[in-house]
C-alpha atoms as a PDB file:
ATOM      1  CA  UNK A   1       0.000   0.000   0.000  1.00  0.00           C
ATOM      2  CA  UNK A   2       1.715   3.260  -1.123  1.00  0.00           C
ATOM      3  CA  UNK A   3       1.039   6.492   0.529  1.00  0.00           C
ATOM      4  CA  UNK A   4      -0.886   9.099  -1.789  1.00  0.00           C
ATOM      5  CA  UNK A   5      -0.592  12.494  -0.193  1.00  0.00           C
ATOM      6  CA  UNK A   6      -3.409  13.939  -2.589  1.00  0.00           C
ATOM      7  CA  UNK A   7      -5.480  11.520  -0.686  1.00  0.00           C
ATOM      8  CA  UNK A   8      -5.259  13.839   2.508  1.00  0.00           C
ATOM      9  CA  UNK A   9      -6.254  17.222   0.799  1.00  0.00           C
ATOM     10  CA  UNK A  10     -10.034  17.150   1.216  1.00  0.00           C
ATOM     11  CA  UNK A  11     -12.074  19.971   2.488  1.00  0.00           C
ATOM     12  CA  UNK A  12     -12.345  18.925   5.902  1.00  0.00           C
ATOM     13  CA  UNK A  13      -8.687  18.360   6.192  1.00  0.00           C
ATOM     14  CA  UNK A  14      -7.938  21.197   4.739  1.00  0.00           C
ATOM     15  CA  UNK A  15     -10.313  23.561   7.380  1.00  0.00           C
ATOM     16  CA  UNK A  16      -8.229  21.670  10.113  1.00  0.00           C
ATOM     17  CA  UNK A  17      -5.113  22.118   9.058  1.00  0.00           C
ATOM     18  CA  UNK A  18      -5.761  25.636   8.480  1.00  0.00           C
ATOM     19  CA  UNK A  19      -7.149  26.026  12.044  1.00  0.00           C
ATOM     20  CA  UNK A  20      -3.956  24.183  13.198  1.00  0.00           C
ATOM     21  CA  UNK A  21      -1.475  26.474  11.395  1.00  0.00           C
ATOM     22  CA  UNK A  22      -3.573  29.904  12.382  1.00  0.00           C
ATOM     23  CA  UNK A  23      -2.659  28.479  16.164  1.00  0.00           C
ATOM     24  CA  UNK A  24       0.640  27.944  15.570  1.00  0.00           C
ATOM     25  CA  UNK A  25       0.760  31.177  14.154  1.00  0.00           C
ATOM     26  CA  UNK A  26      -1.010  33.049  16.804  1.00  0.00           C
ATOM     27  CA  UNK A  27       0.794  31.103  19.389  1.00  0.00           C
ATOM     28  CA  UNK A  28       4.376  32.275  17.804  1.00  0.00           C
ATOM     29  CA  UNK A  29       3.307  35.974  17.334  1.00  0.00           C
ATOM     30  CA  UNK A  30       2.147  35.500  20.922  1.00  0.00           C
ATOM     31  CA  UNK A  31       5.768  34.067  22.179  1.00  0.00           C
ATOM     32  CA  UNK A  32       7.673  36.968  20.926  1.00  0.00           C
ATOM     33  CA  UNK A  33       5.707  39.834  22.823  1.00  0.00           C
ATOM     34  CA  UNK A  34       7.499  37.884  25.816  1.00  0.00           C
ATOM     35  CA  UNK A  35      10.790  39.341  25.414  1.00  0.00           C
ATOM     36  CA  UNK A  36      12.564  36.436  26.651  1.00  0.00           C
ATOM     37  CA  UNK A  37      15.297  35.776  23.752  1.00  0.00           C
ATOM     38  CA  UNK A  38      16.215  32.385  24.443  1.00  0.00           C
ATOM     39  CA  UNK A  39      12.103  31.515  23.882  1.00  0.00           C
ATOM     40  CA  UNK A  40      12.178  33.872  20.785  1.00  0.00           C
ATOM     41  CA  UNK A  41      14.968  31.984  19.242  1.00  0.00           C
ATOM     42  CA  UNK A  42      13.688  28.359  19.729  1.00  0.00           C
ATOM     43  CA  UNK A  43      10.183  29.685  18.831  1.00  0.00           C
ATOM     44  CA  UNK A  44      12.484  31.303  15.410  1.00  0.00           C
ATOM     45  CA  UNK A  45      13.349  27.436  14.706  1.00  0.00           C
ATOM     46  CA  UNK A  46       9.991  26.154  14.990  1.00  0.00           C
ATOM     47  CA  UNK A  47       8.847  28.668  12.296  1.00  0.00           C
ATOM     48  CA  UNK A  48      11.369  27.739   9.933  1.00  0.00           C
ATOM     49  CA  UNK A  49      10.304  24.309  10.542  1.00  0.00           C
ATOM     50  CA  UNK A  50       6.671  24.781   9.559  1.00  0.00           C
ATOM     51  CA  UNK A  51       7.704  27.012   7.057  1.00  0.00           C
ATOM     52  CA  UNK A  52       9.718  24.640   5.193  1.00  0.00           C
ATOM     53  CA  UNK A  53       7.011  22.099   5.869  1.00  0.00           C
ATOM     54  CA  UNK A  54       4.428  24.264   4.153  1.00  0.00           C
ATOM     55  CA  UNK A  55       6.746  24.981   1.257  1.00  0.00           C
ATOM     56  CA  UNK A  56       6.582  20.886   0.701  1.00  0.00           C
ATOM     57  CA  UNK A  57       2.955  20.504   1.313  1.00  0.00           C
ATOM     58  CA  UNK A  58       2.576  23.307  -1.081  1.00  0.00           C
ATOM     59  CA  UNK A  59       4.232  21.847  -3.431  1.00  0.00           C
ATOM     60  CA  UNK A  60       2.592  18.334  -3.426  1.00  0.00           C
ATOM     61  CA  UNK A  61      -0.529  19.856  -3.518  1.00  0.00           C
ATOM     62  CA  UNK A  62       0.819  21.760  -6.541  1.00  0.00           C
ATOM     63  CA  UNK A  63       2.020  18.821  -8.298  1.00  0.00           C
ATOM     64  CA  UNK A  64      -1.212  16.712  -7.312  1.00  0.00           C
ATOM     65  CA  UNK A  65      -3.571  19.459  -9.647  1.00  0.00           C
ATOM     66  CA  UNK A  66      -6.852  20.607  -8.901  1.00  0.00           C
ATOM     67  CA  UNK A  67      -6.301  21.347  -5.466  1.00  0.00           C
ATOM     68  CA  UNK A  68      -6.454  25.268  -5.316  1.00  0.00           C
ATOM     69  CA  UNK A  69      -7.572  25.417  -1.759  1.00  0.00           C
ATOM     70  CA  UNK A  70      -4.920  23.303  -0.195  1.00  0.00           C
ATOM     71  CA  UNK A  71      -2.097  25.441  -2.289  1.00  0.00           C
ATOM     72  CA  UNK A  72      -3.649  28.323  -1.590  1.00  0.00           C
ATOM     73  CA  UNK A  73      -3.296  27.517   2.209  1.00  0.00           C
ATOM     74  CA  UNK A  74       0.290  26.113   2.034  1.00  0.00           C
ATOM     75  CA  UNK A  75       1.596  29.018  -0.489  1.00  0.00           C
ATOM     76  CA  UNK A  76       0.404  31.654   1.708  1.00  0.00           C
ATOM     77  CA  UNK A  77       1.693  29.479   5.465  1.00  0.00           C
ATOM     78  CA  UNK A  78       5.116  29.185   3.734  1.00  0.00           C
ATOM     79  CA  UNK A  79       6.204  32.872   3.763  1.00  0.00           C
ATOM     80  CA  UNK A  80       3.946  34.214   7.122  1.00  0.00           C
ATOM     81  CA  UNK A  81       5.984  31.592   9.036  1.00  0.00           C
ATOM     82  CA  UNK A  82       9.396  32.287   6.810  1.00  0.00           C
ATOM     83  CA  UNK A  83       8.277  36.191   8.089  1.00  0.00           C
ATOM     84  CA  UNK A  84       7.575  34.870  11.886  1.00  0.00           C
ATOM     85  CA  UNK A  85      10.902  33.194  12.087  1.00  0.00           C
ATOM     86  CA  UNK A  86      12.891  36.384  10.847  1.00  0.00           C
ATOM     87  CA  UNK A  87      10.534  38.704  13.643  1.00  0.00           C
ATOM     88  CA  UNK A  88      11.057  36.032  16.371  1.00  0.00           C
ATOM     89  CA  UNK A  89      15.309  35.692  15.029  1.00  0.00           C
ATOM     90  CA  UNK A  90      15.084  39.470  14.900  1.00  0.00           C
ATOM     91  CA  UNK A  91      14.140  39.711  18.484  1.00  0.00           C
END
């Protein structure tokens, strides 16, 4: 049985990742109004993380076709985190 990633980017998974990222987001934006640099750093490596993340998922839903919503989602996640990391790095 071979994994088919275009099997996972359905509406509903697609609203809950969304909801999932918009936390992670939030939660990062949240993180660096602390002022503590060490958190602001390790929160910096966590965005870069989920930003290259979205940058694959973006991709594969680019390569799968017909899936505007989910690389819509990912295309847009990719850079707000890539902008995150450099605010949180920034410090």
């Amino acid at each position: 049985m071979a994994f088919r990633p275009e099997s996972t980017l359905n509406p509903k998974t697609i609203r809950r990742e969304a909801i999932q990222l918009a936390i992670v987001a939030a939660v990062s934006i949240g993180l660096y109004f602390t002022g503590v640099r060490a958190v602001q750093v390790v929160v910096g490596v966590i965005d870069m993380f989920a930003c290259v993340i979205t940058a694959v998922a973006a991709t594969v839903a680019w390569r799968v076709g017909g899936r505007g919503t989910s690389f819509g989602l990912y295309a847009v996640a990719a850079p707000v985190f890539a902008a995150i990391a450099l605010l949180n790095f920034a410090g």
